[in-house]
Protein backbone atom coordinates (compact mmCIF):
# COMPACT_ATOMS: atom_id res chain seq x y z
CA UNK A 1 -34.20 -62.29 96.45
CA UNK A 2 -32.51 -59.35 96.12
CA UNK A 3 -30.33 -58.97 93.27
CA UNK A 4 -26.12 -58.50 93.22
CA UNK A 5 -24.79 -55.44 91.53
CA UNK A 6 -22.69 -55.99 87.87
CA UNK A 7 -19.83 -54.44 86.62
CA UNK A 8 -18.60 -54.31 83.46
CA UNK A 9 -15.31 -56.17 82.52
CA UNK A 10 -13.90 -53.12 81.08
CA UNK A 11 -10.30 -54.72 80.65
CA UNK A 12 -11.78 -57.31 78.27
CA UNK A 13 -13.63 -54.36 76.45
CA UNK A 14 -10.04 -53.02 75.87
CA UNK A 15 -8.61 -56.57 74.73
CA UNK A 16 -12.00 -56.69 72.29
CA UNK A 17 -10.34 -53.42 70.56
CA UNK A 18 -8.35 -52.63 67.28
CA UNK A 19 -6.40 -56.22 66.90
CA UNK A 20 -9.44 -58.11 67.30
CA UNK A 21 -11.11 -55.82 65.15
CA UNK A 22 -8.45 -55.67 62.49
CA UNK A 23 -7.88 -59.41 62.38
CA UNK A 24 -11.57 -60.23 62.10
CA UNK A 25 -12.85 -57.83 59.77
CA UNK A 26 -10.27 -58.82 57.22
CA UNK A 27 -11.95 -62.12 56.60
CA UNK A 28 -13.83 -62.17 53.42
CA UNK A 29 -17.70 -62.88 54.86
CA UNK A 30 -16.80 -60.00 57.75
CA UNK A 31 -16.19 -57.05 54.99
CA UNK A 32 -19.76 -56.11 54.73
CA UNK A 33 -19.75 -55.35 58.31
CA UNK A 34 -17.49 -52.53 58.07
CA UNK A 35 -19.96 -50.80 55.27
CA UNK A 36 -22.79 -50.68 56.86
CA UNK A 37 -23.83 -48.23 58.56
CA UNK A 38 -26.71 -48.67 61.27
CA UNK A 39 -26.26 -50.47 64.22
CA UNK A 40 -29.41 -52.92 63.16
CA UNK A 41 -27.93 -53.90 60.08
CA UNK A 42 -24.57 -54.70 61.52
CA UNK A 43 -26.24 -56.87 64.56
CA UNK A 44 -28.17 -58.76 61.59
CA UNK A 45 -25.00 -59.49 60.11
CA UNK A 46 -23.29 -60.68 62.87
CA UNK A 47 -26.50 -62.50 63.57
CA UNK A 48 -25.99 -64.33 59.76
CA UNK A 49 -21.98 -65.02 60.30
CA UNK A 50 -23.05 -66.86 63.44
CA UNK A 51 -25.31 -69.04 61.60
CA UNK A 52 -23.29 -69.51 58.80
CA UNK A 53 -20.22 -70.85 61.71
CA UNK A 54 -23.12 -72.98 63.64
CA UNK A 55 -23.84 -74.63 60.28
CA UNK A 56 -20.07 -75.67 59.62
CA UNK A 57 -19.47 -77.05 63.20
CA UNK A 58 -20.53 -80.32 63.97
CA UNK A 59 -21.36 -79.05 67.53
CA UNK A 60 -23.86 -75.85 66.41
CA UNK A 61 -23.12 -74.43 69.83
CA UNK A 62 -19.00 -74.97 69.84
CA UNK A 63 -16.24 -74.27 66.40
CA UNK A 64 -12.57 -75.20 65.76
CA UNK A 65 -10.44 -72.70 64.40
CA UNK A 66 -10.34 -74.34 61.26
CA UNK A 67 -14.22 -73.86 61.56
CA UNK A 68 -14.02 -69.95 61.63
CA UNK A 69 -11.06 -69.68 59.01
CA UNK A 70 -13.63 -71.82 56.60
CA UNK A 71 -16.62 -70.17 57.53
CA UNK A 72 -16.08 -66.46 57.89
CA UNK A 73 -13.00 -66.11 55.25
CA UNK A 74 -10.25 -65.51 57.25
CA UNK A 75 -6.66 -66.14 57.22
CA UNK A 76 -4.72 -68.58 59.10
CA UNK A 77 -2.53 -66.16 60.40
CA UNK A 78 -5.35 -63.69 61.73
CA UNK A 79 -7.31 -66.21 63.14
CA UNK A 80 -4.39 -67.47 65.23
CA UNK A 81 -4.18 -63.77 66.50
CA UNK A 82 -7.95 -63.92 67.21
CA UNK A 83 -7.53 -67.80 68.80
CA UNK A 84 -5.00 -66.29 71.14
CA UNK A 85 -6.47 -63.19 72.44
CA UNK A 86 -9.81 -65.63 73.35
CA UNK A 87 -7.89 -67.61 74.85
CA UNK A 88 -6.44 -65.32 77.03
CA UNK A 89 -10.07 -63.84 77.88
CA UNK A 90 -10.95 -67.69 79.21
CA UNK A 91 -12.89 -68.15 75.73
CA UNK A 92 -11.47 -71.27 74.80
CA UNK A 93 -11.99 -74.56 75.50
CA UNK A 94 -10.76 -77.85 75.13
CA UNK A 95 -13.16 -80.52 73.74
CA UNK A 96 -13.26 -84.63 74.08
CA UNK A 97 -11.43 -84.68 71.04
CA UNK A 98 -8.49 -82.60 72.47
CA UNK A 99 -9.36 -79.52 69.99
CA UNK A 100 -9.46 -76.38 70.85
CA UNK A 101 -13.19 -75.08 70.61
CA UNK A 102 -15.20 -71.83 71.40
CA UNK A 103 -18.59 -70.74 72.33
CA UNK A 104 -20.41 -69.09 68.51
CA UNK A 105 -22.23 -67.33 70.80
CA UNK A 106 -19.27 -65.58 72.71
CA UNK A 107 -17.25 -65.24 69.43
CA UNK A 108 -20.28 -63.03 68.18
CA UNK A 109 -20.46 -61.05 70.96
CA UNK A 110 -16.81 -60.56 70.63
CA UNK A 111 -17.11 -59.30 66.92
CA UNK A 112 -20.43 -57.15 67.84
CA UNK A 113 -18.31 -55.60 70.47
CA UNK A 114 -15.13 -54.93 68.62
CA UNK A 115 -17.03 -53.14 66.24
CA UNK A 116 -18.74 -50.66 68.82
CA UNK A 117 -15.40 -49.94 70.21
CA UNK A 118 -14.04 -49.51 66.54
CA UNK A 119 -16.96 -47.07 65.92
CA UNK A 120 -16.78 -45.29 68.99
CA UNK A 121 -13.26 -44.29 68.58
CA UNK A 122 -13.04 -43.08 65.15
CA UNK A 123 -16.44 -41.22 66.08
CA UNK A 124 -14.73 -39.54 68.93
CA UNK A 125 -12.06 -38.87 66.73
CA UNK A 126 -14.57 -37.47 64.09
CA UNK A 127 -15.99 -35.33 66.54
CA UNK A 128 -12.78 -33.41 67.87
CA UNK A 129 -11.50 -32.65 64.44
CA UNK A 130 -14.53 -30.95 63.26
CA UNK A 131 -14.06 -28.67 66.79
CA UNK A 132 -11.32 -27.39 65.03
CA UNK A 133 -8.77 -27.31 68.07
CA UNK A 134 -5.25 -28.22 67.77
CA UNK A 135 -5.25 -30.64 70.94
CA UNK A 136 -8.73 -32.07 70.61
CA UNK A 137 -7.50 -35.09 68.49
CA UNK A 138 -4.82 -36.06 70.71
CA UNK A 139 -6.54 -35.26 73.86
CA UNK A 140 -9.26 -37.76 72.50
CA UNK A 141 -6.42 -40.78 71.73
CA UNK A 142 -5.49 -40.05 75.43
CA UNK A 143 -8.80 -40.40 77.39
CA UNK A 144 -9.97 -44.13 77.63
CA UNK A 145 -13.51 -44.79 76.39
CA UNK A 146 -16.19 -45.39 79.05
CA UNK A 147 -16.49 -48.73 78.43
CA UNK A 148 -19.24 -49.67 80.76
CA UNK A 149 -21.45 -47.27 78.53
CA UNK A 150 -20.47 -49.10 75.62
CA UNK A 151 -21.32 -52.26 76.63
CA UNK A 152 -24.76 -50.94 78.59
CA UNK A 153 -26.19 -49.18 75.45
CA UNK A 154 -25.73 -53.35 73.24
CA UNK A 155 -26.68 -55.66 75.78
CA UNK A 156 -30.28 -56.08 74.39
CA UNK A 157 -28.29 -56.37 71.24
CA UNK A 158 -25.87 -59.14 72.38
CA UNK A 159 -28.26 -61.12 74.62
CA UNK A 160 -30.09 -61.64 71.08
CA UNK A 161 -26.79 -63.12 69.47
CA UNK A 162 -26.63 -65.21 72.65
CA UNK A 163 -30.15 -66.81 72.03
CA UNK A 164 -29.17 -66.79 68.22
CA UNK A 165 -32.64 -65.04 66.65
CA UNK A 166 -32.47 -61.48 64.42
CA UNK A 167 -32.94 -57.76 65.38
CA UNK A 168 -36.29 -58.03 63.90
CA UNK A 169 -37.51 -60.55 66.37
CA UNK A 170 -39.93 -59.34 68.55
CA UNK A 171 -38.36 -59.29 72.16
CA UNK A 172 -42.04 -59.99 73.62
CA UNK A 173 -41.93 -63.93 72.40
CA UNK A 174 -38.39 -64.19 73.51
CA UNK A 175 -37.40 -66.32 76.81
CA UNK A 176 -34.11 -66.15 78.63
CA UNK A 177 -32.05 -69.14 81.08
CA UNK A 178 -29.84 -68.73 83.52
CA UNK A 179 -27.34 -70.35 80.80
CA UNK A 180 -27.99 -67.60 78.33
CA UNK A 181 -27.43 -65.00 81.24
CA UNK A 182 -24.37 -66.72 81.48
CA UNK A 183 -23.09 -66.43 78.73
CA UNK A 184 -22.43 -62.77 78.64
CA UNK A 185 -20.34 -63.44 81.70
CA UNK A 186 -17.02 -62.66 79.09
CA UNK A 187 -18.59 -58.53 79.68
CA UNK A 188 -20.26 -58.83 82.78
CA UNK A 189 -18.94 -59.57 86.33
CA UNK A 190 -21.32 -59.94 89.46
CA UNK A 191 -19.70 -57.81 92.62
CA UNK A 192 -19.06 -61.90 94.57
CA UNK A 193 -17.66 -63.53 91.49
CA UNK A 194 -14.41 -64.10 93.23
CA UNK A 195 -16.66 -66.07 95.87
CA UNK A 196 -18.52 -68.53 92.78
CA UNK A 197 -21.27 -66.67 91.93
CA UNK A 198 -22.15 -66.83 88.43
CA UNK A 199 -23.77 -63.54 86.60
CA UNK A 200 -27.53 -65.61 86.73
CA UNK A 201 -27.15 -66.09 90.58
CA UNK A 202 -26.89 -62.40 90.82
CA UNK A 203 -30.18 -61.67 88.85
CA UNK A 204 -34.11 -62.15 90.70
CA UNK A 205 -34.99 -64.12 87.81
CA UNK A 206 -33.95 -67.84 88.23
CA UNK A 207 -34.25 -68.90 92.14
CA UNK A 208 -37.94 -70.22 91.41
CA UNK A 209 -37.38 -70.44 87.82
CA UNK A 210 -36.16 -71.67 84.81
CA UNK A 211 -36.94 -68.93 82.51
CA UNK A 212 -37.65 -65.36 82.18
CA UNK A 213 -38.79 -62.79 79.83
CA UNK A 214 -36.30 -61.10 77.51
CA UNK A 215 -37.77 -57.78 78.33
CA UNK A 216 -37.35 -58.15 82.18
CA UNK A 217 -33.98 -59.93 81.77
CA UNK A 218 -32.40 -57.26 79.02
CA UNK A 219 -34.14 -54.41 82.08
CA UNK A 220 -32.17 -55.93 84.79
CA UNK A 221 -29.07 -55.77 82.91
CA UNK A 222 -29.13 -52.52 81.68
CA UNK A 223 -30.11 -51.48 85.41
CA UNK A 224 -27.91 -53.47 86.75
CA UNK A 225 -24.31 -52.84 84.61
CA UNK A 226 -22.37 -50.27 86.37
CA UNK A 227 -18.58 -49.22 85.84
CA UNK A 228 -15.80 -51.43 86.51
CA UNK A 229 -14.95 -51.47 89.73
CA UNK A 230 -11.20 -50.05 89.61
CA UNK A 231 -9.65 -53.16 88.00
CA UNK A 232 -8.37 -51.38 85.46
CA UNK A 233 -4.42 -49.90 86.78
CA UNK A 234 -4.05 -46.98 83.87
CA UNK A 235 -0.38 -45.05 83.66
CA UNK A 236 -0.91 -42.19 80.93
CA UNK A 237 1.11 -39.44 79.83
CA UNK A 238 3.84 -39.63 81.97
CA UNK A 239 7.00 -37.92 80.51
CA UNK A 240 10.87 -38.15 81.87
CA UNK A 241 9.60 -39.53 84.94
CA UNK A 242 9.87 -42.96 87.21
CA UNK A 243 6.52 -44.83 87.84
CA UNK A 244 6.42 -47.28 90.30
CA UNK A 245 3.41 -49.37 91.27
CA UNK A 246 3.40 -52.54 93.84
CA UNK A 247 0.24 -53.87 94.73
CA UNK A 248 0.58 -52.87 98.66
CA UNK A 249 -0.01 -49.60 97.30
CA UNK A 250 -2.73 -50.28 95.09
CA UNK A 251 -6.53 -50.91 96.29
CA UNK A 252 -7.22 -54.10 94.44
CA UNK A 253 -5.53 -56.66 92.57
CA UNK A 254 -5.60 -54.99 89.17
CA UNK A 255 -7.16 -57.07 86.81
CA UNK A 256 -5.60 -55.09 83.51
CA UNK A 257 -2.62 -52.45 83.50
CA UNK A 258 -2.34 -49.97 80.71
CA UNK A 259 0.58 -47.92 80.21
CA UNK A 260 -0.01 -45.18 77.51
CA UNK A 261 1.20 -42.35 75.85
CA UNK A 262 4.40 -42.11 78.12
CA UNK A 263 7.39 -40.44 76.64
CA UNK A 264 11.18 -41.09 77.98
CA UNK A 265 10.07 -42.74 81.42
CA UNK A 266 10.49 -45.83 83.28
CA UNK A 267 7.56 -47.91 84.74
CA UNK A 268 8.22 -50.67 87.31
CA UNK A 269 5.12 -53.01 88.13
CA UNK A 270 6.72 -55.98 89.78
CA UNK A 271 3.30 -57.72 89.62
CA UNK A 272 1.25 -60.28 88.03
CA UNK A 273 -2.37 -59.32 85.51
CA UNK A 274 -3.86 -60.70 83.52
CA UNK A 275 -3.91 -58.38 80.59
CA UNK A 276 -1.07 -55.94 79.89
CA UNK A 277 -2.13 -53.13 77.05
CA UNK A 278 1.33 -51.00 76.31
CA UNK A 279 0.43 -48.52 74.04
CA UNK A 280 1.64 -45.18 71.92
CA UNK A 281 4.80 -45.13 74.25
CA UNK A 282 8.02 -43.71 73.07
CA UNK A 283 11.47 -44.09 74.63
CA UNK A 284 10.56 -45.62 77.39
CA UNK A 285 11.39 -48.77 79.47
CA UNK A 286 8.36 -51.04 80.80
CA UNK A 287 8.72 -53.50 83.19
CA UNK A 288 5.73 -55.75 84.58
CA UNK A 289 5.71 -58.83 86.20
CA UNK A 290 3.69 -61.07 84.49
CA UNK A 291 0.58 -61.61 82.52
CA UNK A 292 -1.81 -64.10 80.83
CA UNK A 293 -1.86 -61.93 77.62
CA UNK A 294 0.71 -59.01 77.04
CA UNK A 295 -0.03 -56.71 74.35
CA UNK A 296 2.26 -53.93 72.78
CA UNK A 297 0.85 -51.52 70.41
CA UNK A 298 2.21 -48.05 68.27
CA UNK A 299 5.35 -47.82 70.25
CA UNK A 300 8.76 -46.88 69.51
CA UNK A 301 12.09 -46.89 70.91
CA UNK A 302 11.05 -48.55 74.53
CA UNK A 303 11.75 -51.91 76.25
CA UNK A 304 9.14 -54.06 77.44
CA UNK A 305 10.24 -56.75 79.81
CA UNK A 306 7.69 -59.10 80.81
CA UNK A 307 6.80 -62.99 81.36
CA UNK A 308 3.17 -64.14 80.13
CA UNK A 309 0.97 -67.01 78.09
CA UNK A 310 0.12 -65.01 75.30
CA UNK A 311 2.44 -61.99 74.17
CA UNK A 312 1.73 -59.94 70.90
CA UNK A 313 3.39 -56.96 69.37
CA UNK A 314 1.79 -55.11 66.93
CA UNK A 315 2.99 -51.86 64.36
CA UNK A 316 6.25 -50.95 66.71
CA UNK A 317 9.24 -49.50 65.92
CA UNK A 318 13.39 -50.01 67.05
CA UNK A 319 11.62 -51.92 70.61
CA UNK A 320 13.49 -54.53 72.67
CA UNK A 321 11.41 -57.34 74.34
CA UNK A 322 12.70 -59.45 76.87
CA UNK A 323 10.34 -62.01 77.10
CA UNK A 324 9.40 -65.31 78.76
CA UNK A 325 6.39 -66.23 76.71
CA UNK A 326 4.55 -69.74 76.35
CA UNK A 327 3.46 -69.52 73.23
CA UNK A 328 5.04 -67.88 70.02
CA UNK A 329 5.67 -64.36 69.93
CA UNK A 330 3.10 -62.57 67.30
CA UNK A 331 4.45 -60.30 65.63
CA UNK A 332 0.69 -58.29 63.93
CA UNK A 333 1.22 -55.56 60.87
CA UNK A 334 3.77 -52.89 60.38
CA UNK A 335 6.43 -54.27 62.88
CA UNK A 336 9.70 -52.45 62.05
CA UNK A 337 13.76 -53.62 63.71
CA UNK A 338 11.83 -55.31 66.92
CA UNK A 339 14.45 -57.02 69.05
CA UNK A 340 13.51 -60.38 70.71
CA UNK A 341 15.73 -61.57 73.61
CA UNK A 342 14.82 -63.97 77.06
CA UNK A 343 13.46 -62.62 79.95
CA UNK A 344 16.23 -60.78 82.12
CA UNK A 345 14.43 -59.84 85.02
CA UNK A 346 13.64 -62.44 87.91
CA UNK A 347 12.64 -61.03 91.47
CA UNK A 348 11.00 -61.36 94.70
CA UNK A 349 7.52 -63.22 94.08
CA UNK A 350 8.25 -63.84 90.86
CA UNK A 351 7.46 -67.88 91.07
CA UNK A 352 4.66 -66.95 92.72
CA UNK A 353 3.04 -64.77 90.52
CA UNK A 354 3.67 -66.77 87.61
CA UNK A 355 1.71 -69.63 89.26
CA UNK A 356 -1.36 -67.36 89.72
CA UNK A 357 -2.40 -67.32 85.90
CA UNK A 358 -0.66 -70.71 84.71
CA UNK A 359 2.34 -69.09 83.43
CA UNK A 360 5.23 -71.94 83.18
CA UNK A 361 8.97 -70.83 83.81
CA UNK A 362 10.37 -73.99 81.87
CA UNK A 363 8.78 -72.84 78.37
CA UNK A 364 10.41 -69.86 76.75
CA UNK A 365 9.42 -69.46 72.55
CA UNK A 366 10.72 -65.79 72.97
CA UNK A 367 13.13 -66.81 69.64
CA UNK A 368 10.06 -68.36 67.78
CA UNK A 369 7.63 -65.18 66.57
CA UNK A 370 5.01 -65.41 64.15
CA UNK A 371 4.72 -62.75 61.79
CA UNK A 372 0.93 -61.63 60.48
CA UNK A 373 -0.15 -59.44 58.17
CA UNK A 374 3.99 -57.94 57.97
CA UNK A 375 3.94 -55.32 54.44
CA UNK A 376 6.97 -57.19 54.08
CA UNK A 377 7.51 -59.72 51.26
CA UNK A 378 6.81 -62.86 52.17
CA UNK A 379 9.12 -65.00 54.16
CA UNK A 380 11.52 -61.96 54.62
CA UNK A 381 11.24 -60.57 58.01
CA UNK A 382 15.30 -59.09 58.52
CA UNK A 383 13.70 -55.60 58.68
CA UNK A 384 10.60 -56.87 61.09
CA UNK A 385 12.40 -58.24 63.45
CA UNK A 386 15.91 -59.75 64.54
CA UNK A 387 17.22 -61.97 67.51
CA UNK A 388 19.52 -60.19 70.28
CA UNK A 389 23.26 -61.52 70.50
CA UNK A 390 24.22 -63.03 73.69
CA UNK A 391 26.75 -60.54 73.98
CA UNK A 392 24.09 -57.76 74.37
CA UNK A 393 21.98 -58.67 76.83
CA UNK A 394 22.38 -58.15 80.09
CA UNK A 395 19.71 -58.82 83.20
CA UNK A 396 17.49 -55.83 84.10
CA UNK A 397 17.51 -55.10 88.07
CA UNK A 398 14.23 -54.15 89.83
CA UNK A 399 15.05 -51.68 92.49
CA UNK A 400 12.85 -52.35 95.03
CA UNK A 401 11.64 -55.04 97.36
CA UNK A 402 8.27 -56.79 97.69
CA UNK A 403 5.79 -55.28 100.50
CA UNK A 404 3.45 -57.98 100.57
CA UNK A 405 4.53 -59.57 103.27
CA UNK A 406 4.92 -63.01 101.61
CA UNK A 407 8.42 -65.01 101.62
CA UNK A 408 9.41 -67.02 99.05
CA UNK A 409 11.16 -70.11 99.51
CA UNK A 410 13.98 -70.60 96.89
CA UNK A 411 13.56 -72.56 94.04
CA UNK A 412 14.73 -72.89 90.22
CA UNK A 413 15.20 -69.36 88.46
CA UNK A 414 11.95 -69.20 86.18
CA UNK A 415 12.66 -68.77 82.65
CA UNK A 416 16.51 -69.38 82.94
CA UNK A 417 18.54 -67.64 80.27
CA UNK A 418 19.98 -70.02 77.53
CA UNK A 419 23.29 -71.58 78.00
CA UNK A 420 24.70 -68.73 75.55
CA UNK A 421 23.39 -65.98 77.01
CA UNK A 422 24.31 -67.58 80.43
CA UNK A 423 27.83 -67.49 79.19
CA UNK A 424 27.91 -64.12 78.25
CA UNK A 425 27.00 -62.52 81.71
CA UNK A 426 29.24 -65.15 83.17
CA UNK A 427 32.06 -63.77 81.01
CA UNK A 428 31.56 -60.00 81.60
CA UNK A 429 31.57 -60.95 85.39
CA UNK A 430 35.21 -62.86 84.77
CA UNK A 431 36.28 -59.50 82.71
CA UNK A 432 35.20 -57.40 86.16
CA UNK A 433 36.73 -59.38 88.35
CA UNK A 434 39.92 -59.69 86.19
CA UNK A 435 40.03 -55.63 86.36
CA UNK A 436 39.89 -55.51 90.04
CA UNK A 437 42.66 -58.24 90.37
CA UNK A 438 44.76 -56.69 87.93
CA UNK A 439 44.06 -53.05 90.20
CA UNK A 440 44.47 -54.95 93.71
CA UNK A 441 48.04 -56.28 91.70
CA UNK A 442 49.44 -53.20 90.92
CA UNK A 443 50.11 -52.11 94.70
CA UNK A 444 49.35 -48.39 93.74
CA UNK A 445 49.89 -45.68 96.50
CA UNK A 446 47.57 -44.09 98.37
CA UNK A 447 46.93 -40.80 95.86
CA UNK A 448 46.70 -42.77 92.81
CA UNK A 449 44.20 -44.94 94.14
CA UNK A 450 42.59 -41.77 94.80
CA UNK A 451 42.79 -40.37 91.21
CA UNK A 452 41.66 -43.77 89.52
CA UNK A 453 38.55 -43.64 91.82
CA UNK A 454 37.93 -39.97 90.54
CA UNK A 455 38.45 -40.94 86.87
CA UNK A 456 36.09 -44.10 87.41
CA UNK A 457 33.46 -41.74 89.02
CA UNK A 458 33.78 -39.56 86.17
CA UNK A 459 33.38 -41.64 83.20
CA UNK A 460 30.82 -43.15 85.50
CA UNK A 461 28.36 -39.87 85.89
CA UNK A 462 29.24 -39.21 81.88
CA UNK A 463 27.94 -42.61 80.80
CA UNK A 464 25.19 -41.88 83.52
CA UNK A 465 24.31 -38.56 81.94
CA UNK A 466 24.63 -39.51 78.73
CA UNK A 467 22.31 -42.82 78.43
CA UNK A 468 19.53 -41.34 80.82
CA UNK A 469 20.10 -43.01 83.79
CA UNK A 470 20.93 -40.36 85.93
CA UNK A 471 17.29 -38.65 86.54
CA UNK A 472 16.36 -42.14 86.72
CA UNK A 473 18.42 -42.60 90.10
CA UNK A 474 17.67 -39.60 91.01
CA UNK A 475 13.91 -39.86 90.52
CA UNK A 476 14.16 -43.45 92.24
CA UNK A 477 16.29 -42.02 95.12
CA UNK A 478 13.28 -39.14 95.83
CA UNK A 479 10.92 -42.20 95.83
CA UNK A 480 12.96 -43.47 98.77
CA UNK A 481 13.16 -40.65 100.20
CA UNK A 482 9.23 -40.14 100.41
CA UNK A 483 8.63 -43.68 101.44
């Protein structure tokens, strides 16, 4: 039998970055792994921890939370973060008990690969300043990793933390099943997984039988592992400019979409993912449809509107977020005057999306965040972040119109705003209409209509100019224009 071709995840790569890395290594048994400096020594570590965790479960091949806060040292609050994030990558499971467990073997892997994407960044980083040129370092922060090579050059080291035995065992005694295959499924995708087939049904090994060498197995993969195949959407660098994505323009159903490094722009992505990486934007207004985890990193100044499980913010600056969230906001490190508010944005499909990754509409905890790690004093967060008046929010219009082809019948709004903020919009719309009653009322002739319309235009282009929004239209009217 012919063996399937493998792709890397690369947008779980990306999720197994910085937070993961920053909440994890913070635990007190972790710290050592920071220190040392050859990759042996770190995968004999990791190798250790997940002992250590395997001999405080009572299941040695499942933990609890509680579990890995005991075991490996680290806060409640960072391993919450952690729990999250896994459970947005399909890590975590629920147990007879009802508790929440996950694989040791696929939280190793997790912290082995957070820690090659950890090194490989400041390395890169490392490596442009000592070029000496002025754009090196930020042309490096702008250029995504190749994360297939990442993962390619540890597999033999993270199909060893699967089977649970040192870097000093010799590979030649080792055996591998198709369950241990399996388990690096979290990195590795076979080309027909969306048809069933699991990452072992893709290998030669395991039609005839049950094991196979760790040499031929750790061979295959290595041959095997190519680049992700284009389910990563990226938007980077754009500056004073309108992006628009809809999936009738895009190959595949993107798996991840990462907005970086944009400056004064607006990005509409009316569209569900599963992971949503905003990152190092500033001024800038994001909207996406929905996602299972939505993360918001080194930003400043922008909007994010979006609807998702799992939504964390972490070191941002004067940001809005209109959110429809399932669980609590987090709110991770330096978090500075972030504005929480509901989700202001239904549109065409919207339902529908949100049923695609188990996203409910009738549970909003946008007005609940949990704040971790804040260098604020404990227990006072009035400069991390603050609750938008009803008076101040307003719904956020999506200029454009599905092209998928699909109708949606009507149904309940998803995520409808509070009775408040209801109120509020309901209130400006009675203040409108009372204007135009009061001009209808005043029977005025023919050329003052004509100069009020002027001096409504006016003030209208002014407020237009003056808040941004007219290269916005004018950018969105070009996009019209050229179909």
């Amino acid at each position: 039998m012919a063996s399937a071709s493998v792709h890397v995840r690369d947008e779980v790569v990306e999720h197994a970055g910085d937070l993961l890395y920053g909440c994890l290594c913070k635990g007190r048994r972790l710290a050592s792994l920071v220190t040392s400096s050859k990759w042996e020594e770190k995968e004999r570590e990791v190798h250790l921890l997940s002992q250590s965790l395997r001999e405080a479960s009572i299941d040695d091949e499942l933990c609890s939370r509680f579990q890995l806060e005991q075991a490996w040292g680290i806060k409640s609050d960072n391993a919450e973060v952690v729990w999250s994030l896994l459970r947005g990558l399909g890590a975590v499971v629920v147990g007879e008990s009802g508790c929440e467990l996950v694989s040791v073997a696929e939280l190793a892997q997790v912290v082995y690969i957070s820690l090659v994407v950890k090194d490989a960044t400041l390395r890169r980083k490392k490596e442009a300043v000592l070029a000496s040129e002025p754009s090196s370092s930020a042309q490096a922060d702008r250029e995504p990793l190749d994360k297939a090579d990442l993962v390619a050059g540890h597999l033999e080291s993270l199909l060893r933390l699967v089977l649970g035995v040192p870097p000093t065992c010799l590979s030649s005694s080792l055996v591998v099943t198709s369950a241990d295959v399996d388990a690096l499924g979290i990195w590795l995708r076979p080309d027909r997984a969306d048809q069933g087939l699991r990452l072992s049904q893709a290998s030669p090994f395991f039609t005839a039988h049950l094991h196979a060498s760790f040499k031929d197995v750790a061979d295959w993969l290595k041959a095997a592992a190519g680049p992700g195949a284009g389910q990563t959407l990226r938007i980077a660098g754009v500056q004073k400019e309108v992006v628009a994505r809809d999936l009738a323009k895009v190959n595949k159903d993107p798996t991840c979409l990462s907005v970086t490094n944009c400056v004064d722009s607006t990005v509409y992505c009316p569209f569900p993912v599963e992971f949503l990486l905003v990152s190092q934007c500033k001024n800038c207004t994001i909207f996406v449809g929905c996602a299972k985890v939505a993360q918001t990193l080194q930003c400043s100044s922008t909007k994010v509107v979006v609807a998702s499980k799992t939504t964390v913010v972490s070191t941002c600056a004067d940001c809005d977020f209109y959110l429809g969230t399932n669980e609590c906001p987090l709110l991770v490190g330096d978090n500075r005057n972030v504005t929480l508010a509901p989700h202001n944005s239904p549109y065409d499909g919207f339902a529908r999306d949100l049923e695609k990754f188990g996203v409910s509409g009738d549970v909003n905890y946008w007005n609940l965040p949990k704040v971790v790690e804040s260098p604020h004093s404990e227990g006072d967060h009035g400069g991390v972040f603050s609750l938008m008046p009803p008076e101040d929010w307003r719904e956020f219009a999506v200029p454009f119109v599905r092209r998928d082809g699909v109708e949606e019948a009507a149904a309940p709004r998803p995520f409808p705003p509070p009775k408040a903020f209801q109120r509020s919009l309901e209130e400006v719309a009675a203040r409108v209409e009372g204007v135009r009653a009061q001009i209808t009322g005043a029977n005025l002739a023919e050329a003052q209509r004509g100069e009020l319309q002027r001096a409504i235009r006016a003030h209208f282009k002014d407020w237009l100019v003056r808040d941004g929004h007219f290269a916005e239209i004018q950018s969105l009217t070009e996009m019209e224009a050229a179909g």
